[in-house]
N, C-alpha and C. Protein backbone atom coordinates (compact mmCIF):
# COMPACT_ATOMS: atom_id res chain seq x y z
N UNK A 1 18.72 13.98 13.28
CA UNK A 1 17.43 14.61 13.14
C UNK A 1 16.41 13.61 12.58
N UNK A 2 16.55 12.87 11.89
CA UNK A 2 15.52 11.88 10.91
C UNK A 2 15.68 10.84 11.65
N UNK A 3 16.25 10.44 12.87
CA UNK A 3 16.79 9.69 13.57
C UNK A 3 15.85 9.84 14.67
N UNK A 4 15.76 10.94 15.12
CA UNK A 4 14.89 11.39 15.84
C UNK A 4 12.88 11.10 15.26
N UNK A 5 13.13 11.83 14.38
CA UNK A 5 11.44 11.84 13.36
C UNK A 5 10.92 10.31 13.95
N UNK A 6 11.85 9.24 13.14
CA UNK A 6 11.61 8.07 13.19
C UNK A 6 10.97 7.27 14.61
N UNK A 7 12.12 7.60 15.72
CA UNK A 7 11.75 7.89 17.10
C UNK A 7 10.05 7.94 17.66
N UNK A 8 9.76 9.45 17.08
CA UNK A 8 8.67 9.88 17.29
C UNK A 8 7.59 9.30 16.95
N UNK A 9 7.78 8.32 15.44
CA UNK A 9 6.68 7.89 14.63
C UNK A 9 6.71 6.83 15.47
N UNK A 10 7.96 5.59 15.67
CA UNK A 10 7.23 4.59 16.45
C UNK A 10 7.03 4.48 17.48
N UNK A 11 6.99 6.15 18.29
CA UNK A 11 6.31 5.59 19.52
C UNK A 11 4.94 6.11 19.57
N UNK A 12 4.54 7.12 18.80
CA UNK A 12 3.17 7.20 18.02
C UNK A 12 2.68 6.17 17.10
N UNK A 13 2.41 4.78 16.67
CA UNK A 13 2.51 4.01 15.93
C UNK A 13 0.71 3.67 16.21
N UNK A 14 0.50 3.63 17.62
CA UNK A 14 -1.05 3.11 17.38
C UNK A 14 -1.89 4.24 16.60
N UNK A 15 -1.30 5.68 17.12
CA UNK A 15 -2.30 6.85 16.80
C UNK A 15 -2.24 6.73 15.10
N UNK A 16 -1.25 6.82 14.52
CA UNK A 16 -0.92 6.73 13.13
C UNK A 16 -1.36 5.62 12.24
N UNK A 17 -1.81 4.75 13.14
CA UNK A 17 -2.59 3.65 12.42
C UNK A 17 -3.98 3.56 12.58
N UNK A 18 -4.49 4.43 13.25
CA UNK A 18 -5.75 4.95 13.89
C UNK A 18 -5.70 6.31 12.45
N UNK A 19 -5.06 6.88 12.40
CA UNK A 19 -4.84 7.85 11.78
C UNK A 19 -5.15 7.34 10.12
N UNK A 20 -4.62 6.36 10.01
CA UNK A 20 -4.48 5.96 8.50
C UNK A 20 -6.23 5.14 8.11
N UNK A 21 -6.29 4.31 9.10
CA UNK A 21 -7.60 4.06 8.88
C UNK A 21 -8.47 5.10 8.97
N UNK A 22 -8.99 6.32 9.29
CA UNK A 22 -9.78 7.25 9.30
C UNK A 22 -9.42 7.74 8.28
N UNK A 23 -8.16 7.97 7.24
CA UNK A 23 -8.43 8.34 6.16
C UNK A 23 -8.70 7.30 5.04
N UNK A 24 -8.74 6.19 4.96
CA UNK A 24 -8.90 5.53 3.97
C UNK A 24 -10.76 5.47 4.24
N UNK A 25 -11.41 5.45 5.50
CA UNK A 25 -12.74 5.38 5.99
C UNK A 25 -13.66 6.98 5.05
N UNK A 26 -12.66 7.69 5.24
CA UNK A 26 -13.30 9.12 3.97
C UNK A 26 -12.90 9.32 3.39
N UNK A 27 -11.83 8.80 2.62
CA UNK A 27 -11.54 8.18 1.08
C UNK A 27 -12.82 7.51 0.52
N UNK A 28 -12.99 6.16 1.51
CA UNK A 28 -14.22 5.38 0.62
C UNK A 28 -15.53 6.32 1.06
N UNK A 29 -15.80 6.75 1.97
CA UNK A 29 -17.12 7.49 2.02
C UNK A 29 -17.13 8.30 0.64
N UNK A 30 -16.02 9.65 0.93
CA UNK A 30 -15.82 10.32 -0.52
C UNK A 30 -16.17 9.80 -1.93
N UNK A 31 -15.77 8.49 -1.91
CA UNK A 31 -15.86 7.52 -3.61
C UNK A 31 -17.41 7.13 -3.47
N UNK A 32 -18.21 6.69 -2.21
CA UNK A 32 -19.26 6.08 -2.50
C UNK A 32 -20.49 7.18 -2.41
N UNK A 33 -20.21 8.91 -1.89
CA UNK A 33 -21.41 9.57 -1.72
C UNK A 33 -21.26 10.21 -2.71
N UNK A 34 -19.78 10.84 -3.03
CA UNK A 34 -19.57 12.42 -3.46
C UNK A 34 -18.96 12.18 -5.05
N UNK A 35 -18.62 11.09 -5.62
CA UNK A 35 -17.94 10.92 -7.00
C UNK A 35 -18.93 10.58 -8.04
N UNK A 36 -18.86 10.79 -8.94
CA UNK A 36 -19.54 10.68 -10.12
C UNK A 36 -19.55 9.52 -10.67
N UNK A 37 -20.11 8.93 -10.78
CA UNK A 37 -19.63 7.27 -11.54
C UNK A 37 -20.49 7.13 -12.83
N UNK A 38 -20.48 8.09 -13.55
CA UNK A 38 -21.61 8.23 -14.78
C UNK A 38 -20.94 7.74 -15.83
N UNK A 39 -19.52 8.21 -16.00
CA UNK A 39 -18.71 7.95 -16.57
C UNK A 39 -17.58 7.12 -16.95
N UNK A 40 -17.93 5.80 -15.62
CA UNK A 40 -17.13 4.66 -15.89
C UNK A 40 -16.80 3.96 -16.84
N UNK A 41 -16.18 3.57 -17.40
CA UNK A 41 -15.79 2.76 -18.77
C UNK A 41 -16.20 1.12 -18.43
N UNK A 42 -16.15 0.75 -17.21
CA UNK A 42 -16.62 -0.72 -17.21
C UNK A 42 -17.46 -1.00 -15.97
N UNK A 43 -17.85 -2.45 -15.58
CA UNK A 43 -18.94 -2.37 -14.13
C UNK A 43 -17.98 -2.14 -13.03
N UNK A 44 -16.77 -2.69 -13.19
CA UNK A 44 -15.69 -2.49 -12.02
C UNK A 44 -15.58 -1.55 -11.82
N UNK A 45 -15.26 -0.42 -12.61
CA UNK A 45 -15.20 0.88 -12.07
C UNK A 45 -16.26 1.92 -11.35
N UNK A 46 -17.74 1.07 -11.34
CA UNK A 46 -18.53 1.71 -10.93
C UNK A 46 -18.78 1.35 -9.02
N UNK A 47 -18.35 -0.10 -8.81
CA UNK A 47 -18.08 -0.39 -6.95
C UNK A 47 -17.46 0.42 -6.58
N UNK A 48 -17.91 0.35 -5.18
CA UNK A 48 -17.20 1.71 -4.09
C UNK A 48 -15.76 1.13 -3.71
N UNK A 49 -14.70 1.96 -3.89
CA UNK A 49 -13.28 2.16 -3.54
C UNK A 49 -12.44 0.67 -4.75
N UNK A 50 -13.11 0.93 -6.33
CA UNK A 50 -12.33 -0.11 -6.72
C UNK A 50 -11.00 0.66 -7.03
N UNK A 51 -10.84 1.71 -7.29
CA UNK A 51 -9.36 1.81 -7.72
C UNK A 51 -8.52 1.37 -6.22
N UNK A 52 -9.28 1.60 -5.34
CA UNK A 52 -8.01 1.83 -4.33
C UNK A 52 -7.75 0.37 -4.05
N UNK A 53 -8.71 -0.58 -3.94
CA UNK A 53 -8.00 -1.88 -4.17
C UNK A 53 -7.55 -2.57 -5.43
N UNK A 54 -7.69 -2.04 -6.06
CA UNK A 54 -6.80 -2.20 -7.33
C UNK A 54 -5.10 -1.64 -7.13
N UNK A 55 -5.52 -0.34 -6.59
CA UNK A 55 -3.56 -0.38 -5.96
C UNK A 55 -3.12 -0.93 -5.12
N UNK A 56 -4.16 -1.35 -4.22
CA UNK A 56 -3.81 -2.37 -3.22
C UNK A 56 -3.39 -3.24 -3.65
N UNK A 57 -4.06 -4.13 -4.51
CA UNK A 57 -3.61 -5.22 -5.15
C UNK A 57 -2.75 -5.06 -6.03
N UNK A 58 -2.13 -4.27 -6.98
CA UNK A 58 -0.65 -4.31 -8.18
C UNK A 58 0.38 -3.58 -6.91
N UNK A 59 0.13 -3.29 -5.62
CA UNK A 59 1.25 -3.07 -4.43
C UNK A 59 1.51 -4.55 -4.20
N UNK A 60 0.74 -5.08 -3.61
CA UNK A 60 1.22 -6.21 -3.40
C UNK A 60 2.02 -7.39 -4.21
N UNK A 61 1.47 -7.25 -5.80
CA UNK A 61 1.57 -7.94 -6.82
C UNK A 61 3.31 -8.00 -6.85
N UNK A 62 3.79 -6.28 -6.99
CA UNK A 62 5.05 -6.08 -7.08
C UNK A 62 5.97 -6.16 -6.20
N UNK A 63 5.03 -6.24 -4.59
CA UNK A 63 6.43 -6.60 -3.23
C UNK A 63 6.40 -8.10 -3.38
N UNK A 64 5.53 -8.74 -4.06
CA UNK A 64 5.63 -10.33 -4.32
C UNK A 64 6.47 -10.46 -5.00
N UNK A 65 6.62 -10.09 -6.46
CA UNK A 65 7.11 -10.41 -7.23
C UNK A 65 8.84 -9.80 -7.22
N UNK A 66 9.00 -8.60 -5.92
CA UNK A 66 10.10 -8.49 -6.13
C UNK A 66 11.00 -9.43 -4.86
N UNK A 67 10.62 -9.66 -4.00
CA UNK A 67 10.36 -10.92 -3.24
C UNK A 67 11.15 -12.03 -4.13
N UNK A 68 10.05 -12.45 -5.04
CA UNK A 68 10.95 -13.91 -5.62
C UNK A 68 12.21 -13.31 -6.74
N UNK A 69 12.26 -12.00 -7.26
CA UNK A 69 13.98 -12.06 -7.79
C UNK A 69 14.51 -11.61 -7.26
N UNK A 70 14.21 -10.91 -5.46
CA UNK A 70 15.56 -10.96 -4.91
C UNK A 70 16.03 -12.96 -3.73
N UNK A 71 15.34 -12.64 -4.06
CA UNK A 71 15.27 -14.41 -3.58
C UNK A 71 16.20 -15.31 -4.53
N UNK A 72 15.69 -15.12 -6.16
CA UNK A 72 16.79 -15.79 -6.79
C UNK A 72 18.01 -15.47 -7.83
N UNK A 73 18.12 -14.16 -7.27
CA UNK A 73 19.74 -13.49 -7.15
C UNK A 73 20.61 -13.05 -6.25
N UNK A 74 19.85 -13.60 -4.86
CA UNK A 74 20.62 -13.90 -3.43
C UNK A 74 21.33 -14.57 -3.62
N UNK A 75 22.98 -14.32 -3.26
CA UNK A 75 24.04 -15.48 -3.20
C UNK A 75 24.39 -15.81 -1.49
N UNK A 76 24.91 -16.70 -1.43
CA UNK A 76 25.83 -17.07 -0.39
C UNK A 76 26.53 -16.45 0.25
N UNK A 77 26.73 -15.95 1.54
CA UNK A 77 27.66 -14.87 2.02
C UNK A 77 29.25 -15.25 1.68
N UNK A 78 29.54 -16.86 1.70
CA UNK A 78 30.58 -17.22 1.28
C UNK A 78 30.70 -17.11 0.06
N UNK A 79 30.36 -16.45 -0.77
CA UNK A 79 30.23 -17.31 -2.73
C UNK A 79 31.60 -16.64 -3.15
N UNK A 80 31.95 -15.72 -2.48
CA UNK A 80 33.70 -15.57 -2.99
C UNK A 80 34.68 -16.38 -2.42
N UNK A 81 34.35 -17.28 -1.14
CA UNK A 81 35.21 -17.55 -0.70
C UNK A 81 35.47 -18.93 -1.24
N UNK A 82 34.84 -19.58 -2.13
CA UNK A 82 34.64 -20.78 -2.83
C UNK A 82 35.75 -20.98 -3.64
């Protein structure tokens, strides 16, 4: 069954990426017409869509960073056979 789902998604893959950009497009509309920014605590928080690249960026931060320690606690496929 989830075998199937999966199926479905990548052969829908352009629509769903069509899909994802139209919501991040009224996400930022939403942040830059309809949100309040009276109340920001600093100037960063007052640009249009900073949180969301702010998760953009500590997403990436952490597939980087988990990147280099699985990188250097990768062993050798042989390392028992040594």
């Amino acid at each position: 069954m989830i075998v199937d789902f999966i199926d479905t998604l990548r052969r829908h893959l352009p629509l769903l990426a069509k899909l994802g950009l139209a919501l991040l497009a009224l996400l930022l509309l939403w942040d830059v017409l309809l949100l309040d920014k009276s109340y920001a605590h600093s100037a960063a928080e007052k640009l249009p869509g900073f949180w969301s690249m702010f998760g953009l960026g500590a997403a990436l931060v952490i597939i980087v960073v988990a990147k280099i320690i699985g990188g250097m606690l990768q062993t050798d496929e042989d390392y028992y056979d040594k």
